[in-house]
Protein backbone atom coordinates (compact mmCIF):
# COMPACT_ATOMS: atom_id res chain seq x y z
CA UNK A 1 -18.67 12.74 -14.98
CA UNK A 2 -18.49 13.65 -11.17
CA UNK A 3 -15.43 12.29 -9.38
CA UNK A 4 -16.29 11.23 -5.35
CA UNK A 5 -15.57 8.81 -2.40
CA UNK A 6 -16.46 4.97 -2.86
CA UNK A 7 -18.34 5.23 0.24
CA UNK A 8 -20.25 7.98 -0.55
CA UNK A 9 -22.28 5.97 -3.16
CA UNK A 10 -21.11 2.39 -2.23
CA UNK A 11 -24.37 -0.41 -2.89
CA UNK A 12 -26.54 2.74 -4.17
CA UNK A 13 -29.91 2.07 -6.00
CA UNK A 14 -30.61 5.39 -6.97
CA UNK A 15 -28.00 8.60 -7.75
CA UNK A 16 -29.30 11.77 -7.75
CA UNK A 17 -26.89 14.75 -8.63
CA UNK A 18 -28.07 18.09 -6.80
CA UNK A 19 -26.15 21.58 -8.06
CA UNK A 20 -25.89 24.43 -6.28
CA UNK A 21 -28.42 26.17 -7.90
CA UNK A 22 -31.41 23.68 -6.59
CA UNK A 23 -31.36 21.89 -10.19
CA UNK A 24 -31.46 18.00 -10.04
CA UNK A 25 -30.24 15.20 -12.14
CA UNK A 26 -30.36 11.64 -12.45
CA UNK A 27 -26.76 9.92 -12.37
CA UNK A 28 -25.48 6.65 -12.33
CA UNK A 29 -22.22 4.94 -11.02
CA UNK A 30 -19.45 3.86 -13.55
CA UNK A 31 -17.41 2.28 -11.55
CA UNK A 32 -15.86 2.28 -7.70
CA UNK A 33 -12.62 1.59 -6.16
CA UNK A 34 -12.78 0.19 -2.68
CA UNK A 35 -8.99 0.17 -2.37
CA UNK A 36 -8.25 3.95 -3.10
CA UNK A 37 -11.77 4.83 -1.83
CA UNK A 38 -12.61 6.74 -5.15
CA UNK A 39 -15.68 6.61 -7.21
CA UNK A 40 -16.60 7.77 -10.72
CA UNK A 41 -20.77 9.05 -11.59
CA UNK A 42 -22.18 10.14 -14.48
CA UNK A 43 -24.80 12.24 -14.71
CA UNK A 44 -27.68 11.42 -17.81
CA UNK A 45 -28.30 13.42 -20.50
CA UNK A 46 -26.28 15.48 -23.25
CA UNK A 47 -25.93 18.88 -20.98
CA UNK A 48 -22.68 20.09 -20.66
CA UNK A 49 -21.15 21.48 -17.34
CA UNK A 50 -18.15 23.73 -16.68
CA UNK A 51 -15.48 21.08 -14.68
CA UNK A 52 -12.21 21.58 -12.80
CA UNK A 53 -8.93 20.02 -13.64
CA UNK A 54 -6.43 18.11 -11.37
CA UNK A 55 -3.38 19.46 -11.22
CA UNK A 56 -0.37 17.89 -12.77
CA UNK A 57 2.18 19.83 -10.88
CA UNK A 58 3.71 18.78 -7.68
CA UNK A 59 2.00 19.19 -4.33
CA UNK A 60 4.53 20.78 -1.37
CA UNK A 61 4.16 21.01 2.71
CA UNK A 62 3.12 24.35 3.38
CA UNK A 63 1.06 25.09 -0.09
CA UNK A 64 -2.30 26.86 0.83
CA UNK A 65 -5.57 24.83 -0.05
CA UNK A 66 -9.19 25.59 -0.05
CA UNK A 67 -11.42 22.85 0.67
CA UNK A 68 -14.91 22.79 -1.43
CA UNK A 69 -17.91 20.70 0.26
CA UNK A 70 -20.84 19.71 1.98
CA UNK A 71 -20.03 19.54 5.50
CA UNK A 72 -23.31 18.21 8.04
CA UNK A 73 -25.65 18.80 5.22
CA UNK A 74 -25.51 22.57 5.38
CA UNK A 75 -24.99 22.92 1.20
CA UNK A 76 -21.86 24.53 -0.10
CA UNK A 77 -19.00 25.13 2.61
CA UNK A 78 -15.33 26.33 1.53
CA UNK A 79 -12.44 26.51 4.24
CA UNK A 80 -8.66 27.72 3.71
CA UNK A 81 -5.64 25.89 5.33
CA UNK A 82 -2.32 24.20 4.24
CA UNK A 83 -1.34 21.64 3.36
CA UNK A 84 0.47 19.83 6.91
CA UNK A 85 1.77 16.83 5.41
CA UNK A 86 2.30 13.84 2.48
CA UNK A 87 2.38 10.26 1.91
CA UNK A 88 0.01 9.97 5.30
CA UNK A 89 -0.88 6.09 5.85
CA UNK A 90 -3.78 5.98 8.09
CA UNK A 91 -5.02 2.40 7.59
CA UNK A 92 -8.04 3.26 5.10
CA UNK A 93 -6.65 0.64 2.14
CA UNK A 94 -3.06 -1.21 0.74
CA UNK A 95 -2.86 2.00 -1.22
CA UNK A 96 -2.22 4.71 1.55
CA UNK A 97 -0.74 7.82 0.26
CA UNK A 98 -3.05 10.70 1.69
CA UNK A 99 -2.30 14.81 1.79
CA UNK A 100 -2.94 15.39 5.28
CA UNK A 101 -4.67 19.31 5.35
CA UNK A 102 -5.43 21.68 7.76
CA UNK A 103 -8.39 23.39 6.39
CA UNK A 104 -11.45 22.55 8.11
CA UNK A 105 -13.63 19.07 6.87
CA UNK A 106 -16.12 17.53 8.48
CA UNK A 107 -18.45 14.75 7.97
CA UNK A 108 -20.21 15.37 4.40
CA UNK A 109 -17.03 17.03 2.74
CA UNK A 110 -16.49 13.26 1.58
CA UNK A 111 -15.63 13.47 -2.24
CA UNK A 112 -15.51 17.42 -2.64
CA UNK A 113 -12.04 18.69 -4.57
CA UNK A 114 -9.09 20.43 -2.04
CA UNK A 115 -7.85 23.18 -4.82
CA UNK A 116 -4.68 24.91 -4.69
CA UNK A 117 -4.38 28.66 -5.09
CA UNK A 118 -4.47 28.42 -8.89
CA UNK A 119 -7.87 26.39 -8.61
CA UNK A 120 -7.01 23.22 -9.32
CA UNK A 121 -7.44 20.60 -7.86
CA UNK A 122 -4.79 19.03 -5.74
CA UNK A 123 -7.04 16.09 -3.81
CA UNK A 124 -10.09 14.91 -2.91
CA UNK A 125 -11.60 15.02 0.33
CA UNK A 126 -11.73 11.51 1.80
CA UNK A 127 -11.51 11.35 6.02
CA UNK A 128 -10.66 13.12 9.29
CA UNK A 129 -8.81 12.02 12.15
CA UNK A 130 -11.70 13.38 14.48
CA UNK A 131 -11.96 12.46 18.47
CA UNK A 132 -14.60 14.73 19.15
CA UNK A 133 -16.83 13.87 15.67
CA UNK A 134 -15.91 17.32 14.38
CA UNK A 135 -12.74 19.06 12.83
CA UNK A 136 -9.96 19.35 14.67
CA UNK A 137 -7.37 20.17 11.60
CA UNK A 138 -6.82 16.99 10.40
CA UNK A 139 -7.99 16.50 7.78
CA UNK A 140 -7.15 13.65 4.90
CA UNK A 141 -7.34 13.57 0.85
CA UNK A 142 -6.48 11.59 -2.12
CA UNK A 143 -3.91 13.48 -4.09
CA UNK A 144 -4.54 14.70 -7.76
CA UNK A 145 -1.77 12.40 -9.47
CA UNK A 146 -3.57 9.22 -7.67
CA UNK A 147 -7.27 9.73 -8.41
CA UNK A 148 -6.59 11.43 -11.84
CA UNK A 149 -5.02 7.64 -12.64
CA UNK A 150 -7.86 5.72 -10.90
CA UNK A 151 -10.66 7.95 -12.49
CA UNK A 152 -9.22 7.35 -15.96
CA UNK A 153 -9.03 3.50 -15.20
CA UNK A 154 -12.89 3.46 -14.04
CA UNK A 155 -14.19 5.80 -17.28
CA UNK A 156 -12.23 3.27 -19.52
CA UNK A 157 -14.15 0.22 -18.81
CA UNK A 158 -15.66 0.80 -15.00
CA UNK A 159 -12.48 -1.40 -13.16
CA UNK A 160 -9.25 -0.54 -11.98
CA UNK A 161 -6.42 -2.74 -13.19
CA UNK A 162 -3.55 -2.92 -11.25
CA UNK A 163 0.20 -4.33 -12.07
CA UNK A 164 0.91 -7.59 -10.09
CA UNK A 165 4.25 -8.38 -8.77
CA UNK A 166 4.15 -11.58 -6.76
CA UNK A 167 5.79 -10.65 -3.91
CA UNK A 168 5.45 -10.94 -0.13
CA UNK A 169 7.60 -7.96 1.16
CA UNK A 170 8.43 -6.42 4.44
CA UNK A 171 10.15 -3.48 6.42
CA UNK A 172 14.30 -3.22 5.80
CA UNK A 173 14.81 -2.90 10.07
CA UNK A 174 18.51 -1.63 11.12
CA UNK A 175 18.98 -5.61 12.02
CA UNK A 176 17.71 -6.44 8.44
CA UNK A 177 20.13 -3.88 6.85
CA UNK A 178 23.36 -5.07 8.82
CA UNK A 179 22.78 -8.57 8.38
CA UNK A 180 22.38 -7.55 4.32
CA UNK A 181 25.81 -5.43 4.26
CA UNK A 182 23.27 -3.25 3.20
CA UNK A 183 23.77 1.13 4.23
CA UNK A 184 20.68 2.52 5.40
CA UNK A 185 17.03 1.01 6.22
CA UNK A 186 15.27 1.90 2.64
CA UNK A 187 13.34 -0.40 0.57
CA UNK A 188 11.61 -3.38 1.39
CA UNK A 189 13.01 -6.62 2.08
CA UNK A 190 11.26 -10.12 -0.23
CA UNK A 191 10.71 -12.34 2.46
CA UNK A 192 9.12 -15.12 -0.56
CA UNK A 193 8.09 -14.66 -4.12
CA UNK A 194 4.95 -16.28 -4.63
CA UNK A 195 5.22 -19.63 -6.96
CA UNK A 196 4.67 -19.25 -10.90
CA UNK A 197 4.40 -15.58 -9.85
CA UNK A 198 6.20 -12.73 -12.41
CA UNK A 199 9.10 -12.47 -9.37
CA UNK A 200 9.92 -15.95 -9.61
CA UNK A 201 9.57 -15.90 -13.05
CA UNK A 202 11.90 -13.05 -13.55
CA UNK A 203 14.48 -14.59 -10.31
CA UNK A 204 13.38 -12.40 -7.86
CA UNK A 205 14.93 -14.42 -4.84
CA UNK A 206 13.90 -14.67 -0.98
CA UNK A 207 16.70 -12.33 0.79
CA UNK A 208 16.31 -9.82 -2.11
CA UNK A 209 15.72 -6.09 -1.15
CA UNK A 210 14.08 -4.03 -3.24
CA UNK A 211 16.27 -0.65 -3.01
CA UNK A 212 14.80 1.00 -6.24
CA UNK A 213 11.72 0.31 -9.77
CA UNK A 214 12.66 2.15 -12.86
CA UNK A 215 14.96 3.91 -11.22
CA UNK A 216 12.85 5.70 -8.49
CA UNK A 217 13.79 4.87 -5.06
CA UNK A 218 11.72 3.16 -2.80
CA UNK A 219 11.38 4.24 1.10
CA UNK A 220 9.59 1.00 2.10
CA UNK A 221 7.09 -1.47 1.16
CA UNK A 222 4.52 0.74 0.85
CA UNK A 223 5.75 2.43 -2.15
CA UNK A 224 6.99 -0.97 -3.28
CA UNK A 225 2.73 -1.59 -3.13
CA UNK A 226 1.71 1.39 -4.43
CA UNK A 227 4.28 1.50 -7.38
CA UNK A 228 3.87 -1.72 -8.76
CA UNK A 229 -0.24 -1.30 -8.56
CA UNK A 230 0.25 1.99 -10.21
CA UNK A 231 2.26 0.27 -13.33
CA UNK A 232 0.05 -1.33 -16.58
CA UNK A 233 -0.05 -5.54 -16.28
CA UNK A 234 1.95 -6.42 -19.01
CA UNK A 235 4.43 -3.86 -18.73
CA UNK A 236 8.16 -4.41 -18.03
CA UNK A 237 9.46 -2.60 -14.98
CA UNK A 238 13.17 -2.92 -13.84
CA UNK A 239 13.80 -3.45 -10.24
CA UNK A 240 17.13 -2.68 -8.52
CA UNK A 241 17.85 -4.79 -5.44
CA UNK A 242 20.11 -5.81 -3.13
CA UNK A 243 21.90 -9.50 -2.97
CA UNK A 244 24.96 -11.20 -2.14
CA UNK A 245 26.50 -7.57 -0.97
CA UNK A 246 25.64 -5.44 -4.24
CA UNK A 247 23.06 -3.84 -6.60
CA UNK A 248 21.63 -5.67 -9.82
CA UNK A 249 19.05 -4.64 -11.91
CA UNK A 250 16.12 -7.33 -12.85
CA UNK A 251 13.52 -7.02 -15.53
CA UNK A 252 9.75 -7.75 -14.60
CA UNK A 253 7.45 -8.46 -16.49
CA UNK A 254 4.42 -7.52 -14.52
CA UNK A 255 0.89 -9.77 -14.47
CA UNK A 256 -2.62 -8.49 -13.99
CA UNK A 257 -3.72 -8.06 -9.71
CA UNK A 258 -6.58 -10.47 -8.28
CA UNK A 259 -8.63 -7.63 -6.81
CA UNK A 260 -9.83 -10.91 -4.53
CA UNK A 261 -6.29 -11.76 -3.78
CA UNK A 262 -5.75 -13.09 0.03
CA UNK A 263 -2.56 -13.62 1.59
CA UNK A 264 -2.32 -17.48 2.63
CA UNK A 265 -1.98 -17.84 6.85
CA UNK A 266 0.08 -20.92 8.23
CA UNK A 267 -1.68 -23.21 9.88
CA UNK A 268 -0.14 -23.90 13.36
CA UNK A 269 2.32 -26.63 14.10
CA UNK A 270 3.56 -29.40 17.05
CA UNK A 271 6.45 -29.16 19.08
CA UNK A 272 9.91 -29.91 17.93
CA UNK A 273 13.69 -28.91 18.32
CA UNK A 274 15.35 -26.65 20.57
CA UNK A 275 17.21 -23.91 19.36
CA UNK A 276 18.42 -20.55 20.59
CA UNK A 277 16.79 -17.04 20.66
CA UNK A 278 14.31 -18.84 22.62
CA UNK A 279 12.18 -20.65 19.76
CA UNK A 280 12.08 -24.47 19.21
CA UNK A 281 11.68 -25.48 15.47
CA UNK A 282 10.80 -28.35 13.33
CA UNK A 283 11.40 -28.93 9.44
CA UNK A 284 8.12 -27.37 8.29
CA UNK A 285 7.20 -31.02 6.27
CA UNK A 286 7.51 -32.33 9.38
CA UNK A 287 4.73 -30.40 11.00
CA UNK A 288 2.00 -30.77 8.20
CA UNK A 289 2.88 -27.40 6.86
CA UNK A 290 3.13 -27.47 2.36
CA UNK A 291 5.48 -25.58 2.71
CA UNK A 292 9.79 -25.84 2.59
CA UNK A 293 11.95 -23.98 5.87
CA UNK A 294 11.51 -24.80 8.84
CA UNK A 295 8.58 -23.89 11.72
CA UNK A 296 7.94 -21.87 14.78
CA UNK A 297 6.28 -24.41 16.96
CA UNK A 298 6.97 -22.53 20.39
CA UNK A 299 8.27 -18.90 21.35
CA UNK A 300 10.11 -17.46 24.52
CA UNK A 301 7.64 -14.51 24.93
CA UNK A 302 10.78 -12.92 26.43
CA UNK A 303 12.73 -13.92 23.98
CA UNK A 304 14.66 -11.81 21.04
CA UNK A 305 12.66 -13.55 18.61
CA UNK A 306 9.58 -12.46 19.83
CA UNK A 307 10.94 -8.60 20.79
CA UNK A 308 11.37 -8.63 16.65
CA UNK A 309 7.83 -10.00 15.55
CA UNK A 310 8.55 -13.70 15.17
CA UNK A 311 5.56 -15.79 16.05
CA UNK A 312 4.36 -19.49 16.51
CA UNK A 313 3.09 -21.23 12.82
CA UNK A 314 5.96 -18.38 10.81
CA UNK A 315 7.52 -20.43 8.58
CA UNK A 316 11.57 -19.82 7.87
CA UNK A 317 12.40 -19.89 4.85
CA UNK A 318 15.39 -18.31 4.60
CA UNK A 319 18.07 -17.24 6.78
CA UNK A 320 21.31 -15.31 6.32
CA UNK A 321 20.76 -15.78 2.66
CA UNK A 322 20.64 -19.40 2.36
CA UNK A 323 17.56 -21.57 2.02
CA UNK A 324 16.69 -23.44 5.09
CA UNK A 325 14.90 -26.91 5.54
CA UNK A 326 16.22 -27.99 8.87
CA UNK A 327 16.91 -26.33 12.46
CA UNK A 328 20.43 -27.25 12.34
CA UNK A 329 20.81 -25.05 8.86
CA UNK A 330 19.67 -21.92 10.92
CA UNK A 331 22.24 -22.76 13.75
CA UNK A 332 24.98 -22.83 11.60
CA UNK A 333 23.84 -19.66 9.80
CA UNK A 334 22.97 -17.65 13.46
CA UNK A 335 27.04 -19.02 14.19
CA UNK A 336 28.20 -17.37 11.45
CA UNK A 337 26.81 -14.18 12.01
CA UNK A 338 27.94 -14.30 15.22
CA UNK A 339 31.92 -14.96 14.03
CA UNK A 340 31.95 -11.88 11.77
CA UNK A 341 30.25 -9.88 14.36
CA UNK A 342 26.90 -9.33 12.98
């Protein structure tokens, strides 16, 4: 089996497997994963090879790599850095967790191991941040303890399964976390559980933040994402979160992930009622929307609503921790905040 990048052999006919000594074999793909941009091949035929191992230990800012590929077509290249950085997002998939390295990689190192000084393997070569086309140290790969995980899933039956929570989610902001009683800006804040989902099943709420699952602590939704997708469907996780001013812990029972899963856009809406922070609403029924809360159907673009992301067609559903259907339930939840100084 030979572990590389889902682009690297991504709508492939043919697979050939060249080794360093000049010796060619015929390979074909087992499976791909577009999310996490990994791949598994197999190569035909009963011949054994000599393989590395990823390593199970952890991976630490500063370690010294070496970087094993194929850069510009040139054959077998190896370059020495460090490792610069973790948890890198850089927009390739949902799943974004890269080692950002400093050794030297360049177009062709796609797919080739990043080893660690006791030669295993630590990631595996995936993309550069590159202005000029060629290496400018920085460098980006998938770290051992995701790919060994995805790899496993795509030699078991060719797929990756992924653990399904149900939730729409965003960012815990400094506003979020005061409005919450809630001390520092971790986690990630459910902004609506998605119906007949395993959140709503379980009474994951709208309002909820998600401060910790199974007792690791989450920095923000991305490891909320990446978590969840890395748990079994079917398996119960416990989620700690935040509501009505304390912790609780909630048991999940996670479903299986649509790899084809879309989130659902609101369509826009009419004019209605004024309100302050410069938006005018309308009862989202109203408007044509399926949906409950109430809409954005126009939006100061000075406004403070629009300075924190709000946008014409959102749909409230919630505000101040109470369930909203009207524009006058918002007012009297915005007064409120504003008596007890929030």
């Amino acid at each position: 089996y030979v572990v590389t990048n889902n682009h690297v052999v991504d709508h492939a006919e043919e697979v050939t497997v060249v080794m360093n000594d000049g010796k060619t074999y015929t390979a074909k793909v087992i499976g791909t994963d577009e999310k996490t941009d990994l791949a598994l091949v197999k190569i035909e035929g009963e011949e054994s090879f000599p393989f590395v191992a990823f390593t199970d230990g952890d991976v630490r800012v500063g370690d010294w790599v070496v970087a094993v590929g194929n850069p510009f077509g040139l054959g077998g290249s190896v370059t020495a850095g460090i490792v610069s950085a973790r948890g890198r997002e850089i927009g390739a998939g949902p799943y974004d967790d890269f080692l950002q390295i400093d050794a030297p990689i360049n177009k062709g190192n796609s797919g080739g191991p990043t080893f660690n000084l006791d030669g295993k393997v630590v990631g595996v070569n995936t993309a550069i941040y590159s202005p000029s086309g060629g290496s400018v140290g920085i460098g980006f790969a998938i770290p051992a303890s995701i790919a060994s995980q995805v790899i496993e899933d795509l030699k078991d039956d060719g797929t990756v399964t992924r653990g399904w929570l149900g939730v729409q989610i965003q960012p815990i902001t400094p506003d979020i976390a005061d409005s919450l009683g809630l001390e520092g800006i971790k986690g990630a804040l459910v902004a609506q559980p998605q119906d007949d989902s395993p959140a709503a099943k379980a009474g994951i709420e709208a309002g909820d933040a998600i401060l910790a699952i199974d007792g690791e602590t989450m920095d923000n939704p991305r490891d909320v994402a990446r978590t969840v997708a890395s748990k079994a469907p079917g398996s119960t996780v416990t989620l700690t979160v935040w509501r009505d001013g304390k912790k609780q812990d909630i048991k999940v029972d996670l479903g299986t992930l649509d790899p084809d899963m879309q989130a659902q856009m609101t369509p826009g809406v009419e004019p209605g009622t004024d309100l302050s922070f410069g938006m005018r609403l309308a009862p989202a029924k109203e408007m044509g929307v399926d949906e409950t809360g109430v809409a954005v159907v126009e939006l100061d673009p000075d406004s403070i609503a629009a300075e924190k992301g709000i946008k014409v067609g959102d749909v409230i559903l919630n505000a101040g921790g109470e369930d909203v259907s009207s524009p006058a339930d918002i007012k009297k939840s915005i007064e409120v905040a504003e008596n007890e100084g929030r």
